[in-house]
C-alpha atoms as a PDB file:
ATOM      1  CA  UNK A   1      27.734 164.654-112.238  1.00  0.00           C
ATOM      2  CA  UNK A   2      27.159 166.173-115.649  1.00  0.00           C
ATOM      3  CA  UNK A   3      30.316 167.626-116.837  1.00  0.00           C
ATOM      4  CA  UNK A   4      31.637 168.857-120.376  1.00  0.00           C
ATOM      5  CA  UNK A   5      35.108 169.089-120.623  1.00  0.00           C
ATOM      6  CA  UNK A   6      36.795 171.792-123.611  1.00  0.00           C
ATOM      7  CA  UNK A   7      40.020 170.721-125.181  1.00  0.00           C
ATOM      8  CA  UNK A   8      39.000 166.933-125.000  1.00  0.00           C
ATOM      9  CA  UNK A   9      40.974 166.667-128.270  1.00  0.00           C
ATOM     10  CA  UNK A  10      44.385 167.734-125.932  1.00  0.00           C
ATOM     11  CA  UNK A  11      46.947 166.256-123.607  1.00  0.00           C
ATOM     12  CA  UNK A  12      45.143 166.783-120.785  1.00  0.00           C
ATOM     13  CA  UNK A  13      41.796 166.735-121.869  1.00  0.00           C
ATOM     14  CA  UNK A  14      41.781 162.600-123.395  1.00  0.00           C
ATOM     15  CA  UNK A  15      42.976 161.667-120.013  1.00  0.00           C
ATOM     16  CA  UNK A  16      40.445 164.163-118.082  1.00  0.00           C
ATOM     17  CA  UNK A  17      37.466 162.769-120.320  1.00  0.00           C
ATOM     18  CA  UNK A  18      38.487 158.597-119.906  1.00  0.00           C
ATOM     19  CA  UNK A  19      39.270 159.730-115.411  1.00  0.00           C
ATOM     20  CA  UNK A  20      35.856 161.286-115.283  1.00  0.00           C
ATOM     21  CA  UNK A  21      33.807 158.662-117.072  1.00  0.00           C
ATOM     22  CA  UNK A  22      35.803 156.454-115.295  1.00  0.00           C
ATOM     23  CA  UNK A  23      34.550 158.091-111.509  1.00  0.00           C
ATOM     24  CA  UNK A  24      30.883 157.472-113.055  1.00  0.00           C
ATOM     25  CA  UNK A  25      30.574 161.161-114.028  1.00  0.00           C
ATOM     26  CA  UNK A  26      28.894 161.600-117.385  1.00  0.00           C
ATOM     27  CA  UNK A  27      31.411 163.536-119.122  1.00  0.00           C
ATOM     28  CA  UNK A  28      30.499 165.190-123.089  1.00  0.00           C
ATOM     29  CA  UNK A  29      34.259 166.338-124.355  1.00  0.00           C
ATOM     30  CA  UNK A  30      34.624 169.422-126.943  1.00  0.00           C
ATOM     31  CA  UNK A  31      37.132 170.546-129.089  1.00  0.00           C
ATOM     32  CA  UNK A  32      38.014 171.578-132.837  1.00  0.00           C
ATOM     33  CA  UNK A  33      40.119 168.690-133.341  1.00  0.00           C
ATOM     34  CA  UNK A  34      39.934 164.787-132.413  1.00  0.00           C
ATOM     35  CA  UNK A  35      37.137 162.777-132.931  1.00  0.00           C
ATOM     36  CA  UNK A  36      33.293 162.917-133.063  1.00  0.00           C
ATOM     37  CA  UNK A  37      31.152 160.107-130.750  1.00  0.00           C
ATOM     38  CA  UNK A  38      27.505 161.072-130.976  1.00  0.00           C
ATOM     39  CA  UNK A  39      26.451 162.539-127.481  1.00  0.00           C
ATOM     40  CA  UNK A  40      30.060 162.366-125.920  1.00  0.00           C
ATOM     41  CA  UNK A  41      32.169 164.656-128.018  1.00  0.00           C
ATOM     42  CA  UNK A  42      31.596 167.217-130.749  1.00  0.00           C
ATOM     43  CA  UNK A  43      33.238 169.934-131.859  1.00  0.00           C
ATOM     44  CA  UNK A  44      33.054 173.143-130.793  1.00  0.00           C
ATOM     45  CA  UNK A  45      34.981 176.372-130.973  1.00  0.00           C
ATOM     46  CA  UNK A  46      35.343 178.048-127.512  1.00  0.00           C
ATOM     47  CA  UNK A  47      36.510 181.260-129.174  1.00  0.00           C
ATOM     48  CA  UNK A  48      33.159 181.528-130.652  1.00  0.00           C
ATOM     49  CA  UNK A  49      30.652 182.810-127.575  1.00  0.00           C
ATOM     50  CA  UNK A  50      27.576 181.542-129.092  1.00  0.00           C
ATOM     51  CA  UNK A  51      29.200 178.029-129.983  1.00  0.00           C
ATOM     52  CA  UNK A  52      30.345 177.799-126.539  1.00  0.00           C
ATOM     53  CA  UNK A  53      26.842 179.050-125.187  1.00  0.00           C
ATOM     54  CA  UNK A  54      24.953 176.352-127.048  1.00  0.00           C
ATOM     55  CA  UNK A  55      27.582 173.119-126.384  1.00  0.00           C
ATOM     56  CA  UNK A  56      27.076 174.356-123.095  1.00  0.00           C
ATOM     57  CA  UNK A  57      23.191 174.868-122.739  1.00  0.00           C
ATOM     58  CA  UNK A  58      22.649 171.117-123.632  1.00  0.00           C
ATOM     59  CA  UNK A  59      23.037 168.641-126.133  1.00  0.00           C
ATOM     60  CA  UNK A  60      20.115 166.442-127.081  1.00  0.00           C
ATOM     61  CA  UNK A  61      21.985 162.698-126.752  1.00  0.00           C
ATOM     62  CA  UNK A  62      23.986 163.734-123.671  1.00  0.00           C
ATOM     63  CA  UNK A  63      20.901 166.154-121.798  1.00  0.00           C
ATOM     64  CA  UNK A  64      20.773 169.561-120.290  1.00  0.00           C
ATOM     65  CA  UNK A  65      23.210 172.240-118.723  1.00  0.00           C
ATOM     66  CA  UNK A  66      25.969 170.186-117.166  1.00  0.00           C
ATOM     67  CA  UNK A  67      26.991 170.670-113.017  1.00  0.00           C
ATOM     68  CA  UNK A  68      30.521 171.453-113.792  1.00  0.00           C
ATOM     69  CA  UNK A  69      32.865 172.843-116.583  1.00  0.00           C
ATOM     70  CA  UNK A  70      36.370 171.495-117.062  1.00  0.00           C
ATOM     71  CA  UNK A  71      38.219 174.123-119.715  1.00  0.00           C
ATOM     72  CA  UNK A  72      41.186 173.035-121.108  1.00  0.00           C
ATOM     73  CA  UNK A  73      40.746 174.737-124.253  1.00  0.00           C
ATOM     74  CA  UNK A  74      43.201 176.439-125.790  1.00  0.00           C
ATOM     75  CA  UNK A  75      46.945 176.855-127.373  1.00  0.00           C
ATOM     76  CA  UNK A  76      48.796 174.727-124.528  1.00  0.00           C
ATOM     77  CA  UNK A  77      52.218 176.652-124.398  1.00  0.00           C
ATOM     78  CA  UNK A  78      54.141 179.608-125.814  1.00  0.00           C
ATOM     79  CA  UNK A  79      55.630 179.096-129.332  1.00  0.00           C
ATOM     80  CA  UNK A  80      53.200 176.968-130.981  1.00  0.00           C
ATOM     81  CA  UNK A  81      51.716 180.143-132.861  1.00  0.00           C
ATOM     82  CA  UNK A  82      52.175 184.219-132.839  1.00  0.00           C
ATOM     83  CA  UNK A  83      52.098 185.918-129.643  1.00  0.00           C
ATOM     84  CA  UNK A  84      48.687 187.802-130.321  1.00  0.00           C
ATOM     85  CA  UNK A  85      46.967 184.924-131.416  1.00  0.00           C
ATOM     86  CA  UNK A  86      47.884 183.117-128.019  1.00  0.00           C
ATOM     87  CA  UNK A  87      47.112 185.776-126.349  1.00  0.00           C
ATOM     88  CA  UNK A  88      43.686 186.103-128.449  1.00  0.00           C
ATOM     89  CA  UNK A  89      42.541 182.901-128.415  1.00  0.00           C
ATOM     90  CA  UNK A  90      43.523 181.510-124.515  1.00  0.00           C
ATOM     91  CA  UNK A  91      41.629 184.774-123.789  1.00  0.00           C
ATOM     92  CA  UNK A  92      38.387 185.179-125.507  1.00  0.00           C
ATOM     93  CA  UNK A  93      37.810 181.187-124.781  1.00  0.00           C
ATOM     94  CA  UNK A  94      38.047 181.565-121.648  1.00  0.00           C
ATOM     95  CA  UNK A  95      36.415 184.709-121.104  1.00  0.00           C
ATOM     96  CA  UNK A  96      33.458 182.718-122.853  1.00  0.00           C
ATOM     97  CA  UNK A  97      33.374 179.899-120.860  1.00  0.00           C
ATOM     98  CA  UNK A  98      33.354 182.032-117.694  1.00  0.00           C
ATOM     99  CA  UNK A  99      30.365 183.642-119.269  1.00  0.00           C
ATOM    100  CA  UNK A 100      28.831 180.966-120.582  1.00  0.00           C
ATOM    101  CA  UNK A 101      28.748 179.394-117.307  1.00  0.00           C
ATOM    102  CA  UNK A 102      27.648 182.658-115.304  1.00  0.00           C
ATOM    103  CA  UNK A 103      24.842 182.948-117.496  1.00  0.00           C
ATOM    104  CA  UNK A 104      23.591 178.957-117.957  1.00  0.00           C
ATOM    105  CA  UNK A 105      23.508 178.588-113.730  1.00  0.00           C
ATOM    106  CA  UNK A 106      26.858 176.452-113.994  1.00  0.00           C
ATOM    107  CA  UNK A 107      28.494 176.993-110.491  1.00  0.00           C
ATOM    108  CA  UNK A 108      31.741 174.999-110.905  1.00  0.00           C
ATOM    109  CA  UNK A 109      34.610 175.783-113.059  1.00  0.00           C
ATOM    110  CA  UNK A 110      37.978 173.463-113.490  1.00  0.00           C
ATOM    111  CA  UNK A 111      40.063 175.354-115.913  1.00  0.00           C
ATOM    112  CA  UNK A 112      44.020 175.128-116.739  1.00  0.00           C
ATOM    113  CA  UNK A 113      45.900 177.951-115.556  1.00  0.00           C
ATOM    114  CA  UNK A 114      49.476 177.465-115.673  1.00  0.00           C
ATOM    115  CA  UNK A 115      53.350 177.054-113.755  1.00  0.00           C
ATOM    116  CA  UNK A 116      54.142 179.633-116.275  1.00  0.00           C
ATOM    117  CA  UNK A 117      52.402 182.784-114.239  1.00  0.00           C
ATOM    118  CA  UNK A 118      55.380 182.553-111.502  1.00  0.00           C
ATOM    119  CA  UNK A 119      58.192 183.449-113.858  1.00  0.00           C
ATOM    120  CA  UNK A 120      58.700 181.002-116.241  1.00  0.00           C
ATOM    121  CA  UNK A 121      61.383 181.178-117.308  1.00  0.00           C
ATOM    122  CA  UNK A 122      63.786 181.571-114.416  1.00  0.00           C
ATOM    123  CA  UNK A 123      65.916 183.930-115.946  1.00  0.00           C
ATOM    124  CA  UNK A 124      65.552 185.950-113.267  1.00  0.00           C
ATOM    125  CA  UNK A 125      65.388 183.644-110.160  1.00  0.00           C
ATOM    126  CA  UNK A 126      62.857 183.130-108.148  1.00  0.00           C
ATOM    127  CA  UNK A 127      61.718 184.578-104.875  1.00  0.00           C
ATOM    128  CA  UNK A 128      62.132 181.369-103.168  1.00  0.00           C
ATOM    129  CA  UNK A 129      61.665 177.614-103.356  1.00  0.00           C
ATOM    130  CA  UNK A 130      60.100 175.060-103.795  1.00  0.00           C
ATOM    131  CA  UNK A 131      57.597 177.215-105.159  1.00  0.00           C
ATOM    132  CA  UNK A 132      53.733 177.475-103.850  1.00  0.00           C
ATOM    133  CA  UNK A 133      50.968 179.686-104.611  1.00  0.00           C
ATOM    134  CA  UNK A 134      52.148 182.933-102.625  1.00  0.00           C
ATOM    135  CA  UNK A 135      54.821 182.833-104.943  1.00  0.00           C
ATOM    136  CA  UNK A 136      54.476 186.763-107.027  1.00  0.00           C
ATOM    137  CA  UNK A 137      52.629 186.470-110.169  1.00  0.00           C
ATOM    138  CA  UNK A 138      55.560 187.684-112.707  1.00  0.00           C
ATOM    139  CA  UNK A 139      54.185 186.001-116.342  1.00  0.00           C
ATOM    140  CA  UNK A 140      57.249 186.828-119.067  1.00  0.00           C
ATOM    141  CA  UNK A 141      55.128 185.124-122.204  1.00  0.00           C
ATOM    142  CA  UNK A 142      51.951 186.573-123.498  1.00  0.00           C
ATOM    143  CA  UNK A 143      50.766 183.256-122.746  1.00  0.00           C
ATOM    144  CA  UNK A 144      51.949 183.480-119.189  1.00  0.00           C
ATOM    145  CA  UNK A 145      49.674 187.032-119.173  1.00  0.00           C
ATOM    146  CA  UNK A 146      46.610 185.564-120.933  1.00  0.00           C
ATOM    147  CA  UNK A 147      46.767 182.392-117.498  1.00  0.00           C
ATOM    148  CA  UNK A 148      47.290 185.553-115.672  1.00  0.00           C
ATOM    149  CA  UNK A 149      44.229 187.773-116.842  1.00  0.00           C
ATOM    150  CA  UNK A 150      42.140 184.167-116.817  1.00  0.00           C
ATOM    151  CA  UNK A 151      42.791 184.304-113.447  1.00  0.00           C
ATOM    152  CA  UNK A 152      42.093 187.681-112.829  1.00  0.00           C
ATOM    153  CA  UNK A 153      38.508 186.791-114.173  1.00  0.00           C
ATOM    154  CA  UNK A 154      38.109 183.931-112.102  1.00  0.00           C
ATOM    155  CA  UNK A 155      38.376 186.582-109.162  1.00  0.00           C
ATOM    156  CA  UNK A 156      35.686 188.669-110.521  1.00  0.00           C
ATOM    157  CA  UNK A 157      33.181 186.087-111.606  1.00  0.00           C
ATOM    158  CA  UNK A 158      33.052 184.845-108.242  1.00  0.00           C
ATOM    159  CA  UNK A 159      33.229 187.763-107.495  1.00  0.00           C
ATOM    160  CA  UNK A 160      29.562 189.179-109.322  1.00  0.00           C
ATOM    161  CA  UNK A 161      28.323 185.132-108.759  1.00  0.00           C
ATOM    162  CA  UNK A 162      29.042 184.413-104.590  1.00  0.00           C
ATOM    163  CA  UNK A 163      27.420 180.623-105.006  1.00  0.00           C
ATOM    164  CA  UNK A 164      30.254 180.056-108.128  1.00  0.00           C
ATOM    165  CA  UNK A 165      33.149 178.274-107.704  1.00  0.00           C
ATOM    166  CA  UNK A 166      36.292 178.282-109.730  1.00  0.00           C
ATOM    167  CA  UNK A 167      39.646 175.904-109.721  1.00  0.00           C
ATOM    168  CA  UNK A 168      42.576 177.494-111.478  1.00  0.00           C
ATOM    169  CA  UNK A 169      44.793 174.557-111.776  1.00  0.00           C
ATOM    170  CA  UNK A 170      48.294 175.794-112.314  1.00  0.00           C
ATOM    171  CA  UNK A 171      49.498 172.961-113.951  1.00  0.00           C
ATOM    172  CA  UNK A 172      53.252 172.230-114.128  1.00  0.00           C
ATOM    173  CA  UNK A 173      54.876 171.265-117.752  1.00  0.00           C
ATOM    174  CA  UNK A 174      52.613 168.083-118.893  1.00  0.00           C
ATOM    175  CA  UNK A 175      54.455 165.016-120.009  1.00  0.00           C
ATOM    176  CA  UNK A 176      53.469 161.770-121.918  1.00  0.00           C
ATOM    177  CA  UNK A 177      54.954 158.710-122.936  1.00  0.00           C
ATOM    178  CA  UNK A 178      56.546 160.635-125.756  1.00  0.00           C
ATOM    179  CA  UNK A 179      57.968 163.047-123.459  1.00  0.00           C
ATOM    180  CA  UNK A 180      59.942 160.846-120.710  1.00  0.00           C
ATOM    181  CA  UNK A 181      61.760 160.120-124.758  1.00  0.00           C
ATOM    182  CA  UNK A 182      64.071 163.075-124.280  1.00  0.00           C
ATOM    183  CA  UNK A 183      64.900 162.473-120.552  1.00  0.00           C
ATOM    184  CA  UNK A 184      68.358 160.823-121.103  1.00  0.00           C
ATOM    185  CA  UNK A 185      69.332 164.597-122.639  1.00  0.00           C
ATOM    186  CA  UNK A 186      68.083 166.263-119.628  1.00  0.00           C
ATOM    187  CA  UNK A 187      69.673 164.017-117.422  1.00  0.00           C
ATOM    188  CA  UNK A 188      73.160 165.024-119.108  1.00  0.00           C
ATOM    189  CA  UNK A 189      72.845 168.695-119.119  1.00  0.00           C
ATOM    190  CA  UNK A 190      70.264 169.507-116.014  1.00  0.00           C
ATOM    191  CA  UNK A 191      70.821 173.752-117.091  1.00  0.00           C
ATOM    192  CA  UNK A 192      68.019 172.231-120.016  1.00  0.00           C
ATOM    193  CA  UNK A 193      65.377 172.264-117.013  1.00  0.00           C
ATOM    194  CA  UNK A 194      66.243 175.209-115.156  1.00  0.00           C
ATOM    195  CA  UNK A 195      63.853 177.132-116.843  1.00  0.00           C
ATOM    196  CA  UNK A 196      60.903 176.143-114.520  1.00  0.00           C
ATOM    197  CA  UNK A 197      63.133 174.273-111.610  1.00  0.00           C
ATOM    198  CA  UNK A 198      62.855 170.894-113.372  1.00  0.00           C
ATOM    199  CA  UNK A 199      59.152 170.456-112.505  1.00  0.00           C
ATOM    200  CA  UNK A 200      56.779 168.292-114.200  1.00  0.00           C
ATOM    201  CA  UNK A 201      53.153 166.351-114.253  1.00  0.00           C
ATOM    202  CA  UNK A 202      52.620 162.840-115.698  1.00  0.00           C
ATOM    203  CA  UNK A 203      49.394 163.465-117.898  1.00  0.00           C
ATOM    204  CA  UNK A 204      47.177 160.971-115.662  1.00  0.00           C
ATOM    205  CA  UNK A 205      48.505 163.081-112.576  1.00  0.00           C
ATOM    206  CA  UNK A 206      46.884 166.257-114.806  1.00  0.00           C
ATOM    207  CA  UNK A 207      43.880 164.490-115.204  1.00  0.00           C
ATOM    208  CA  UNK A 208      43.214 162.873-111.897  1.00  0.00           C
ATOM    209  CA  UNK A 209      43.619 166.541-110.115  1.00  0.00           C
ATOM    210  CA  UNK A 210      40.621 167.908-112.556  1.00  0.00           C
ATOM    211  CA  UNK A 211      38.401 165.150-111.481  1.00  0.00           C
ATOM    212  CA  UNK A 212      39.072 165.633-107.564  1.00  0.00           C
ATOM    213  CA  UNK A 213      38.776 169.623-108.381  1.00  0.00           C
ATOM    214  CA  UNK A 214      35.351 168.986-110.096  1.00  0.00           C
ATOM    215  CA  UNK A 215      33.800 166.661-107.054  1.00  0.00           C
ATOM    216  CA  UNK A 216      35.848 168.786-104.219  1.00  0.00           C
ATOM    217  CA  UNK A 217      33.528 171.174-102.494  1.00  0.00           C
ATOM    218  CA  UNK A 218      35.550 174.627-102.618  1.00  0.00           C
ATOM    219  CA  UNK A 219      34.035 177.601-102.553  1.00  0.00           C
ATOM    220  CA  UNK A 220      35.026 181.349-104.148  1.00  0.00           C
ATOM    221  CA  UNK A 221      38.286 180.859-106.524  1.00  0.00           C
ATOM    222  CA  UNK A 222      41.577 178.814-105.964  1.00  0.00           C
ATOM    223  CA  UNK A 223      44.546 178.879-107.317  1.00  0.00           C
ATOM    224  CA  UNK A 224      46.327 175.522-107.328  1.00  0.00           C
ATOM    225  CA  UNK A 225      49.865 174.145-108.177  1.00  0.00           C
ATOM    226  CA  UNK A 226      49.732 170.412-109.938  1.00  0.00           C
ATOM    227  CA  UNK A 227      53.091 169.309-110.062  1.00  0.00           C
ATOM    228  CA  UNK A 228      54.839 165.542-109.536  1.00  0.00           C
ATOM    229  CA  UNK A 229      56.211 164.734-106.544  1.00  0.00           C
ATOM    230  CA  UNK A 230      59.861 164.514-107.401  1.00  0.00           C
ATOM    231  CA  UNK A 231      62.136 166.649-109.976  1.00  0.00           C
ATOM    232  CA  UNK A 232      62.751 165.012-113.536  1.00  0.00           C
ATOM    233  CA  UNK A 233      66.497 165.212-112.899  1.00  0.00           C
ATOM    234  CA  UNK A 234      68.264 162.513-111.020  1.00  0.00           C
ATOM    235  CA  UNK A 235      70.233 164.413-108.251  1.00  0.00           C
ATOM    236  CA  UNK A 236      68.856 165.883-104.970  1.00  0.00           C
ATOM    237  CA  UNK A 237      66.703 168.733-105.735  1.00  0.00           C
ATOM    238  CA  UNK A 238      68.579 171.103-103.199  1.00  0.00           C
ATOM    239  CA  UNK A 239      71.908 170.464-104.714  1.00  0.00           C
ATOM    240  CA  UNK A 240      70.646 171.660-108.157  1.00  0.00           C
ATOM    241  CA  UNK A 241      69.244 174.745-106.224  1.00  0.00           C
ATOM    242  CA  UNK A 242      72.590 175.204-105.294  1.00  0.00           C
ATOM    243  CA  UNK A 243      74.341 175.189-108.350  1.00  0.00           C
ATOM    244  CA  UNK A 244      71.975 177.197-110.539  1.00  0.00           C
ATOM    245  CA  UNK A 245      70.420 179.461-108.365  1.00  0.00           C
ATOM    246  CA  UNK A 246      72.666 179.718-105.560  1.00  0.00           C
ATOM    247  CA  UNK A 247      71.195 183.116-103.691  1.00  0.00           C
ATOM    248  CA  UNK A 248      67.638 181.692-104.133  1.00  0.00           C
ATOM    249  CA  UNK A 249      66.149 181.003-100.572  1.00  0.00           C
ATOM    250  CA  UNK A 250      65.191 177.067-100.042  1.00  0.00           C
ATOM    251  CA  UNK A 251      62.963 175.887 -97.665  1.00  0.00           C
ATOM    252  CA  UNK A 252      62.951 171.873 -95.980  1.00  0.00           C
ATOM    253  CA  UNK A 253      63.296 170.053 -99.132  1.00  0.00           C
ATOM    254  CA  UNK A 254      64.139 166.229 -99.080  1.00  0.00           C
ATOM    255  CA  UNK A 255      65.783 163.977-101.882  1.00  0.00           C
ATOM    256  CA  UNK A 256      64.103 164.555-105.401  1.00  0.00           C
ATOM    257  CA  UNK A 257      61.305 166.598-103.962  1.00  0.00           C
ATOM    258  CA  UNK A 258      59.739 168.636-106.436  1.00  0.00           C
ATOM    259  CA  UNK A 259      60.801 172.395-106.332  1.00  0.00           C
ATOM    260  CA  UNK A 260      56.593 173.168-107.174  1.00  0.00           C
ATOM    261  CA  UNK A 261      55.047 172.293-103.978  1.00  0.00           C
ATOM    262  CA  UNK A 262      51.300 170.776-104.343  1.00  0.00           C
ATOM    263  CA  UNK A 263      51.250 170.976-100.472  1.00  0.00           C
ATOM    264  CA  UNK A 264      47.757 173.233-100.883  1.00  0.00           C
ATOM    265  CA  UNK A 265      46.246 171.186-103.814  1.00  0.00           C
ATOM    266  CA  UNK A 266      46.350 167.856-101.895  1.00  0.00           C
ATOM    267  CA  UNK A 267      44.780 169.845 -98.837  1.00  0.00           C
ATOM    268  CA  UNK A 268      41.866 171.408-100.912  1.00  0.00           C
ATOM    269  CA  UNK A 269      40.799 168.704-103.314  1.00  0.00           C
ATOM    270  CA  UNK A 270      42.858 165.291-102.260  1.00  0.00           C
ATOM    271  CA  UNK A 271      44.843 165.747-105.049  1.00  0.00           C
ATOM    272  CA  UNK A 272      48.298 163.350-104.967  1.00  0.00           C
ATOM    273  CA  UNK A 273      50.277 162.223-107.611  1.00  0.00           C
ATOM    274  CA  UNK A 274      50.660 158.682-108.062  1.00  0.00           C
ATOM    275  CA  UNK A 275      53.171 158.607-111.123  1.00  0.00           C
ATOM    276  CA  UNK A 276      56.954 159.201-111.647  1.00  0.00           C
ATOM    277  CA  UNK A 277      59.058 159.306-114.587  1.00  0.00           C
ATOM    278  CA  UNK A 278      61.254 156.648-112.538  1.00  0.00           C
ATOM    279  CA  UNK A 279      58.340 154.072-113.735  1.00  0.00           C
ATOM    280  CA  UNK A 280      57.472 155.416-116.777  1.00  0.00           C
ATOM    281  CA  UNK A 281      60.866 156.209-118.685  1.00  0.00           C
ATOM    282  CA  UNK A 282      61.787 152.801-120.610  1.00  0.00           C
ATOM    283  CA  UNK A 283      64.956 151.338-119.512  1.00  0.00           C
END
């Protein structure tokens, strides 16, 4: 397929672009950072609705409206700028990509959404674990509100457009190889992680999910956790449960098992993860 992915530039988005040209899908990447290559990437603002209408209605080099959208766009966490301008901008970009799309015939959206919409952080616990999508929305950041309201518009696109389809990947906290860095600190003091149960997603994990989202053939909107498969602290995942949020019902959980279940993601789209910080921390 033809697909253009937003945020190309980001930590998701330069693994998303190299997975999908690497499935044979003719990917273009955009962003306002990162490099230029003729016909594959350019820059483009997605907080500007007519930029984003004309990356998206076809570029010369790379041909006409693309089959899907991939929209990672957009300040990646809380506390990288002020709280209206994260707000603003994860907002209006993806308001205009959802637009865009509606209005250029483009019937399938991948977009980030985010473990951050189910309470991050757990200062008040949770209503149970591990985690899963019937989990109560309860977003504590404006960023957390602006995932929220993105989703919110997913619903009602599909909503006014019945032959759309829209992926709201709620990806857990994304790590690189500079991330698994700090793991020996987290390992010491595990109360460092509680904040979202000690969840994670290796970058490639991130990546490979968006392709299977893009070539999976949902329908209407879904809402899907991305998580690893294990926690990134080295104890059994119910006994930290126990200690830090004692009165928190717990389902079957095994070992390391990852309190953010990707039980529905892996029925929908396929989607498994194949990495671990057990092979990618250095020794």
């Amino acid at each position: 397929m033809k697909v253009v992915v937003t945020g190309s530039a980001g930590k998701i988005g330069r693994p998303a672009l190299a997975a999908l040209r690497t499935a044979r899908h003719r990917a273009t990447g955009l962003d306002i950072a990162g490099p230029i290559e003729p016909g594959r990437q350019l820059r483009c603002d997605c907080t500007d609705f007519g930029a984003a209408m004309g990356a998206l209605s076809g570029i010369d080099p790379a041909g006409g409206v693309p089959d899907a959208v991939v929209h990672l766009a957009g300040i990646p966490a809380p506390g990288l700028a002020t709280d209206e301008a994260t707000f603003a901008v994860n907002t209006r970009s993806t308001y205009n990509i959802f637009s865009a799309c509606a209005r250029l015939g483009i019937r399938k959206i991948v977009w980030a959404s985010s473990e951050t919409i189910l309470g991050l952080p757990f200062d008040e616990p949770p209503a149970f674990a591990p985690l899963d999508e019937t989990h109560p929305d309860r977003p504590n950041w404006s960023y957390a509100l602006a995932k929220q309201l993105g989703e919110t518009m997913a619903d009602t696109f599909v909503r006014w457009h019945d032959d759309m389809a829209i992926v709201s990947l709620r990806f857990s906290n994304v790590f690189t190889a500079d991330d698994y860095a700090g793991l020996e600190k987290m390992q010491a003091d595990p109360a460092r992680r509680k904040w979202n149960l000690w969840s994670y997603v290796d970058a490639e994990d991130a990546a490979a999910a968006c392709v299977r989202a893009v070539e999976a053939p949902v329908t209407g909107h879904q809402r899907l956790l991305i998580a690893a498969a294990d926690t990134l602290i080295d104890r059994p995942s119910a006994g930290l449960m126990g200690e830090y949020f004692p009165n928190v019902p717990l389902g079957t959980i095994e070992g390391f098992q990852s309190l953010q279940s990707s039980a529905r993601a892996a029925e929908l789209i396929g989607y498994r993860p194949q990495h671990s910080w057990r092979d990618r921390a250095q020794p």
